[in-house]
Protein backbone atom coordinates (compact mmCIF):
# COMPACT_ATOMS: atom_id res chain seq x y z
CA UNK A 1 -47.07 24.81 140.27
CA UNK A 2 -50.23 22.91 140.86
CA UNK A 3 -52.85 24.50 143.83
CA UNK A 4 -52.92 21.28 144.88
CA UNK A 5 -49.31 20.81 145.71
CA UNK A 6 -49.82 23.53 148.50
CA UNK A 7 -50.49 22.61 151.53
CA UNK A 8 -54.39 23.82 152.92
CA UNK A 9 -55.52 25.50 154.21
CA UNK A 10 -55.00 28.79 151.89
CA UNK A 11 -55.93 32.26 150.72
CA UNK A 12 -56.18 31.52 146.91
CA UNK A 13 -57.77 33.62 144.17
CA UNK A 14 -57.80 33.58 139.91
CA UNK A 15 -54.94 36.14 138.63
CA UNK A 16 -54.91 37.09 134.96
CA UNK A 17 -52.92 34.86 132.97
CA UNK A 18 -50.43 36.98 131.37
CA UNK A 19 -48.96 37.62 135.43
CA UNK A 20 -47.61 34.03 136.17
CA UNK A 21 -45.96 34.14 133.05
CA UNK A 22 -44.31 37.52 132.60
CA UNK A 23 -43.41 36.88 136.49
CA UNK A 24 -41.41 33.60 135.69
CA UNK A 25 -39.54 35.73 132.78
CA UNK A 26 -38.63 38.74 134.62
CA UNK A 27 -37.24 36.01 137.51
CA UNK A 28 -35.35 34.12 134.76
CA UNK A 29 -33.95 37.13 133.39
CA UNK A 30 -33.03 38.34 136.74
CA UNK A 31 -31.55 35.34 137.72
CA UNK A 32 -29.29 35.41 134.47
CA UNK A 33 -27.71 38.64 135.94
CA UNK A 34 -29.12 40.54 133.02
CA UNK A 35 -27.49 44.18 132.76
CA UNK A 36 -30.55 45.40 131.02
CA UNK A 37 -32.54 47.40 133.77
CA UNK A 38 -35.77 45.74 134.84
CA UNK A 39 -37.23 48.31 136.92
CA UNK A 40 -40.28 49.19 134.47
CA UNK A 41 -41.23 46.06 134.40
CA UNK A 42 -41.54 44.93 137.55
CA UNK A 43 -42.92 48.35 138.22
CA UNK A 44 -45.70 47.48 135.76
CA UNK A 45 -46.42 43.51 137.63
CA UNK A 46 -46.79 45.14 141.03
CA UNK A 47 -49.24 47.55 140.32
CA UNK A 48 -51.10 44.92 138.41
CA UNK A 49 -51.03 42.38 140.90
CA UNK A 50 -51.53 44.87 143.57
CA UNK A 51 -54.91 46.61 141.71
CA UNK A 52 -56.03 42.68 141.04
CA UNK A 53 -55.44 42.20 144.74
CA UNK A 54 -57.56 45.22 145.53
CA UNK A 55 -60.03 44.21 143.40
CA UNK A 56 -60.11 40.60 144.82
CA UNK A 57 -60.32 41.71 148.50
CA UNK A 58 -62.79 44.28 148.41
CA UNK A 59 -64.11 45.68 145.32
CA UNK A 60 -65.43 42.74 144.10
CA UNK A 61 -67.54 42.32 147.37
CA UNK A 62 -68.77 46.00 147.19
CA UNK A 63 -69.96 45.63 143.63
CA UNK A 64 -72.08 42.00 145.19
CA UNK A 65 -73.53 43.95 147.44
CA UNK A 66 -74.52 47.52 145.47
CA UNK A 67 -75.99 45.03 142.92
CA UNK A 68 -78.31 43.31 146.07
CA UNK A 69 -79.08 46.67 147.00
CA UNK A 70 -77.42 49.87 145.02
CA UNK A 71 -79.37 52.56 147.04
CA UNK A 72 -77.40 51.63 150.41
CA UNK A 73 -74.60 54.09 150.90
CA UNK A 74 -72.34 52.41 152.75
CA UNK A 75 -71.82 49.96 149.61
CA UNK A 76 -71.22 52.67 147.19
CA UNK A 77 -69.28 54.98 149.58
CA UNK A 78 -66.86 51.71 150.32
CA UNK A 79 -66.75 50.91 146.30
CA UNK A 80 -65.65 54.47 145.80
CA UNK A 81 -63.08 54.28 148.31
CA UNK A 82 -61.22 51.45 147.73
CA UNK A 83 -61.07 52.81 143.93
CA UNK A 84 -59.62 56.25 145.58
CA UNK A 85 -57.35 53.63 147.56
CA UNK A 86 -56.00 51.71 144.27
CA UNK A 87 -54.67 54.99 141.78
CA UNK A 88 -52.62 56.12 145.26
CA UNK A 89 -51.30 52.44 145.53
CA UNK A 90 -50.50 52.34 141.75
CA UNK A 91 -48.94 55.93 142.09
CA UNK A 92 -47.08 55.68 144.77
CA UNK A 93 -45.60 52.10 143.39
CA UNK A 94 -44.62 54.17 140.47
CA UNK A 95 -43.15 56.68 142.58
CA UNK A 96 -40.84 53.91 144.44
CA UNK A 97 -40.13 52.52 140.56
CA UNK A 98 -37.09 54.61 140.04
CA UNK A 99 -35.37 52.94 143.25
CA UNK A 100 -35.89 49.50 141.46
CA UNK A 101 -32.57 48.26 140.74
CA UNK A 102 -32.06 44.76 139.59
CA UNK A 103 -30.61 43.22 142.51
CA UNK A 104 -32.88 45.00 144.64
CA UNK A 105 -36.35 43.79 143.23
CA UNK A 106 -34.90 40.35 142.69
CA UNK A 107 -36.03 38.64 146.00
CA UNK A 108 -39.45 40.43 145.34
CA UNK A 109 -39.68 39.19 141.90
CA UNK A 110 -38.86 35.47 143.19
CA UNK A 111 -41.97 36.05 145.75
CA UNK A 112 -44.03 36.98 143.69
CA UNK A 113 -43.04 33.64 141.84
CA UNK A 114 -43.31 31.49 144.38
CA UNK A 115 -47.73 32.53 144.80
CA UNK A 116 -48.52 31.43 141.58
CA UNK A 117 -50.18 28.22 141.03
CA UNK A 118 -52.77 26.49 138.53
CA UNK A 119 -56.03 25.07 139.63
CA UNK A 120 -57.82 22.53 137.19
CA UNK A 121 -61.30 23.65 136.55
CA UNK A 122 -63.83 22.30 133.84
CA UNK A 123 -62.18 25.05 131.24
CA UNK A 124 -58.76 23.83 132.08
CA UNK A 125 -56.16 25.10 134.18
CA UNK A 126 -56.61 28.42 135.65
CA UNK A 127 -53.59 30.82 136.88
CA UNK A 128 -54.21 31.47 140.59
CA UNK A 129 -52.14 33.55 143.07
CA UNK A 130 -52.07 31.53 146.12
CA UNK A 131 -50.47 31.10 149.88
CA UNK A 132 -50.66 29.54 153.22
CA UNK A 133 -53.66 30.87 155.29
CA UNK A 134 -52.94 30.36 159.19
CA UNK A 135 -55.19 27.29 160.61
CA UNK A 136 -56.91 28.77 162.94
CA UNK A 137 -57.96 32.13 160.71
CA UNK A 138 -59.07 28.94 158.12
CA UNK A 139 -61.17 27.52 160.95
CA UNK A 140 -63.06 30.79 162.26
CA UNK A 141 -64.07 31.35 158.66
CA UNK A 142 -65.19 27.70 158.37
CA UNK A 143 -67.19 27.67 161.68
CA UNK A 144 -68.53 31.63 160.37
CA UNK A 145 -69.60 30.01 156.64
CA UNK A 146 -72.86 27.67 157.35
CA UNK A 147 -74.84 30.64 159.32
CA UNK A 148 -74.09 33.09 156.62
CA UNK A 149 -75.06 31.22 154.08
CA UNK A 150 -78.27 31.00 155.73
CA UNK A 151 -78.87 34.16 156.46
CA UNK A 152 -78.95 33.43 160.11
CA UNK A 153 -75.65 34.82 161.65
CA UNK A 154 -76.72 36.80 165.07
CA UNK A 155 -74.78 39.73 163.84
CA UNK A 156 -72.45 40.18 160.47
CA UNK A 157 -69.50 42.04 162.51
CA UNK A 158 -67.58 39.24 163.51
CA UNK A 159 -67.46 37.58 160.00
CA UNK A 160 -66.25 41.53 159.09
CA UNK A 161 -63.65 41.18 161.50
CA UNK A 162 -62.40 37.57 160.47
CA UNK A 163 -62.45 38.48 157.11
CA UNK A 164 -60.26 41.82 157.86
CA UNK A 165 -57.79 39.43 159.48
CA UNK A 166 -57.91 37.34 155.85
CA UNK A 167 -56.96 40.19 153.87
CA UNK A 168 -54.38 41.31 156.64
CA UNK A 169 -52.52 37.91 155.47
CA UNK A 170 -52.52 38.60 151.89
CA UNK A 171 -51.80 42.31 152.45
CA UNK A 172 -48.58 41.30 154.19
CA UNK A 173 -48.00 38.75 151.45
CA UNK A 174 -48.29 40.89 148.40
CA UNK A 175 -47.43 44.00 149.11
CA UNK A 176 -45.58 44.19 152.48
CA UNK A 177 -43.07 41.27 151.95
CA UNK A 178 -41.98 42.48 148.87
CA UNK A 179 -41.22 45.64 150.17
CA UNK A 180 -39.03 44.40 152.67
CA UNK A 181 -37.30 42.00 150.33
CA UNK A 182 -36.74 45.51 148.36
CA UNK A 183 -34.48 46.65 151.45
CA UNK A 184 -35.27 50.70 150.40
CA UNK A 185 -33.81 53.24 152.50
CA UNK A 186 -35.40 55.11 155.57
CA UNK A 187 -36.84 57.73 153.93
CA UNK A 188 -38.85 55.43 151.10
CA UNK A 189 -39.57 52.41 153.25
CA UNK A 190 -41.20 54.94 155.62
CA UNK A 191 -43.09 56.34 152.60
CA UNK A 192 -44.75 53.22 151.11
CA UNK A 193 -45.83 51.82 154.82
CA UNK A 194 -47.28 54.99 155.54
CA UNK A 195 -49.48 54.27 152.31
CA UNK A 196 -49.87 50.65 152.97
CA UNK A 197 -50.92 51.43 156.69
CA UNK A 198 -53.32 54.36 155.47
CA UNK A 199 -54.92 51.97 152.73
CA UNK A 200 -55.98 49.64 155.34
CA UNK A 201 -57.15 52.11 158.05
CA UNK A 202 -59.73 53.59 155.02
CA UNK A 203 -60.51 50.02 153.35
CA UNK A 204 -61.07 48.46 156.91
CA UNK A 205 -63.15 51.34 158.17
CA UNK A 206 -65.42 50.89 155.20
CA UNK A 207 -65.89 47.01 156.00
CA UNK A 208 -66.89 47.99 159.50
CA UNK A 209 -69.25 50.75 158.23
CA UNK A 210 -71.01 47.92 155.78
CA UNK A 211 -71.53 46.01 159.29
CA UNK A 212 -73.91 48.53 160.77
CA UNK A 213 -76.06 48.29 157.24
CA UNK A 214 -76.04 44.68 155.98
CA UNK A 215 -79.00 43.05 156.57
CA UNK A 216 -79.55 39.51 157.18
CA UNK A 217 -80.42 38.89 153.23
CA UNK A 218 -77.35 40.08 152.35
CA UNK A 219 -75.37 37.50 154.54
CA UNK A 220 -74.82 34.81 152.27
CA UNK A 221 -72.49 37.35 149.79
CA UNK A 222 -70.93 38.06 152.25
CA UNK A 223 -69.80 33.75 152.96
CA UNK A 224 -69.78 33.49 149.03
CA UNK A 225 -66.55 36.01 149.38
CA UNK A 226 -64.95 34.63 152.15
CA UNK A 227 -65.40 31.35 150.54
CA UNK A 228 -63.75 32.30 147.48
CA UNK A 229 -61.02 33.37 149.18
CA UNK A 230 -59.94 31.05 151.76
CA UNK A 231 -59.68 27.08 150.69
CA UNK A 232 -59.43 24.20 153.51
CA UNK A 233 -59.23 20.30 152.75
CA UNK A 234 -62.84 20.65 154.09
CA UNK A 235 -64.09 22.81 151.48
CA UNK A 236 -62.24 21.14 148.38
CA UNK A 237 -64.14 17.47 149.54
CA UNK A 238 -67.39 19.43 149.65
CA UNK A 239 -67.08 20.84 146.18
């Protein structure tokens, strides 16, 4: 599906381009009611998509800013945790794996499905995960962007905020939708939103901490990320 069939604003990022791929045949093969079990492999396409996410949200911010400035601890302390943060996720995905029957990760796997898109660049079409960012969290970000960029915002904790309420919408949309598609029992649904809730507590705390350090040269990576993340009509005309 074409990134420009969905409707903007939205959160949209590149995804490796095996995913959309090995997504659309796990669906088909689901879909054809296959006996075979395919619990391993969707297994293996979460904890992909969820390190990419990860990666995407916060790591790839962290490594922006330890490269402006790689003796400020609050950048490498926040790197370090969100890698902490992603082998939990990815083991405690695994954990969950041996409760993946085939009719219960169905609806998951067609979610998954239904976020990936292709965006034409200048080297062709690029794979991107992709979904529906709320209008009014688009326009805070847009009305946040021009100040950053010039290194003039009064303060960077309200962009940290906005851009905590960002991730908060792809959080729910990769990982805790298609838990609840999943439809585990007490015990295990309990058990992965304990981790989910936990992951953001530790990955949000670090945001805030970067807040209290980032000085006003360091602004404009801080747009560049948000900008990556979040598309509106306005943006696309500008680029």
């Amino acid at each position: 599906m074409s990134l420009s069939t969905l409707a903007m604003p939205c959160i949209a990022y590149p995804t490796n381009p095996s995913l959309p791929p090995e997504v659309s045949a796990l669906q088909a093969r689901l879909a054809a009611k296959t006996k075979e079990p395919q619990g391993a492999m969707a297994t293996e396409l979460m904890q992909n998509a969820a390190s990419e996410l990860l990666d995407t949200l916060f790591t790839e911010l962290f490594n922006a800013l330890v490269a402006a400035n790689e003796n400020e601890h609050s950048y490498r302390s926040g790197r370090a945790m969100v890698r902490e943060i992603n082998e939990k996720l990815t083991h405690y995905l695994g954990w969950a794996s041996s409760f993946f029957s085939n009719d219960r990760i169905r609806p998951a796997v067609e979610h998954y499905a239904g976020m990936m898109h292709e965006l034409s660049t200048a080297d062709g079409a690029q794979p991107f995960i992709a979904f529906t960012c709320p209008p009014a969290l688009a326009a805070r970000v847009e009305a946040l962007l021009p100040d950053l960029q010039a290194a003039q915002a009064s303060s960077p904790h309200e962009a940290i905020e906005v851009l905590i309420e960002v991730i908060d919408v792809a959080m729910k949309e990769l990982l805790i939708t298609p838990k609840k598609l999943m439809k585990f029992n007490f015990v295990v649904d309990k058990t992965l939103s304990g981790v989910i809730s936990l992951m953001q507590t530790a990955a949000y705390r670090s945001l805030r901490k970067i807040a209290d350090h980032l000085p006003a040269e360091h602004q404009p990576i801080l747009a560049a990320h948000m900008q990556r993340l979040v598309r509106t009509q306005a943006m696309a005309s500008a680029a």
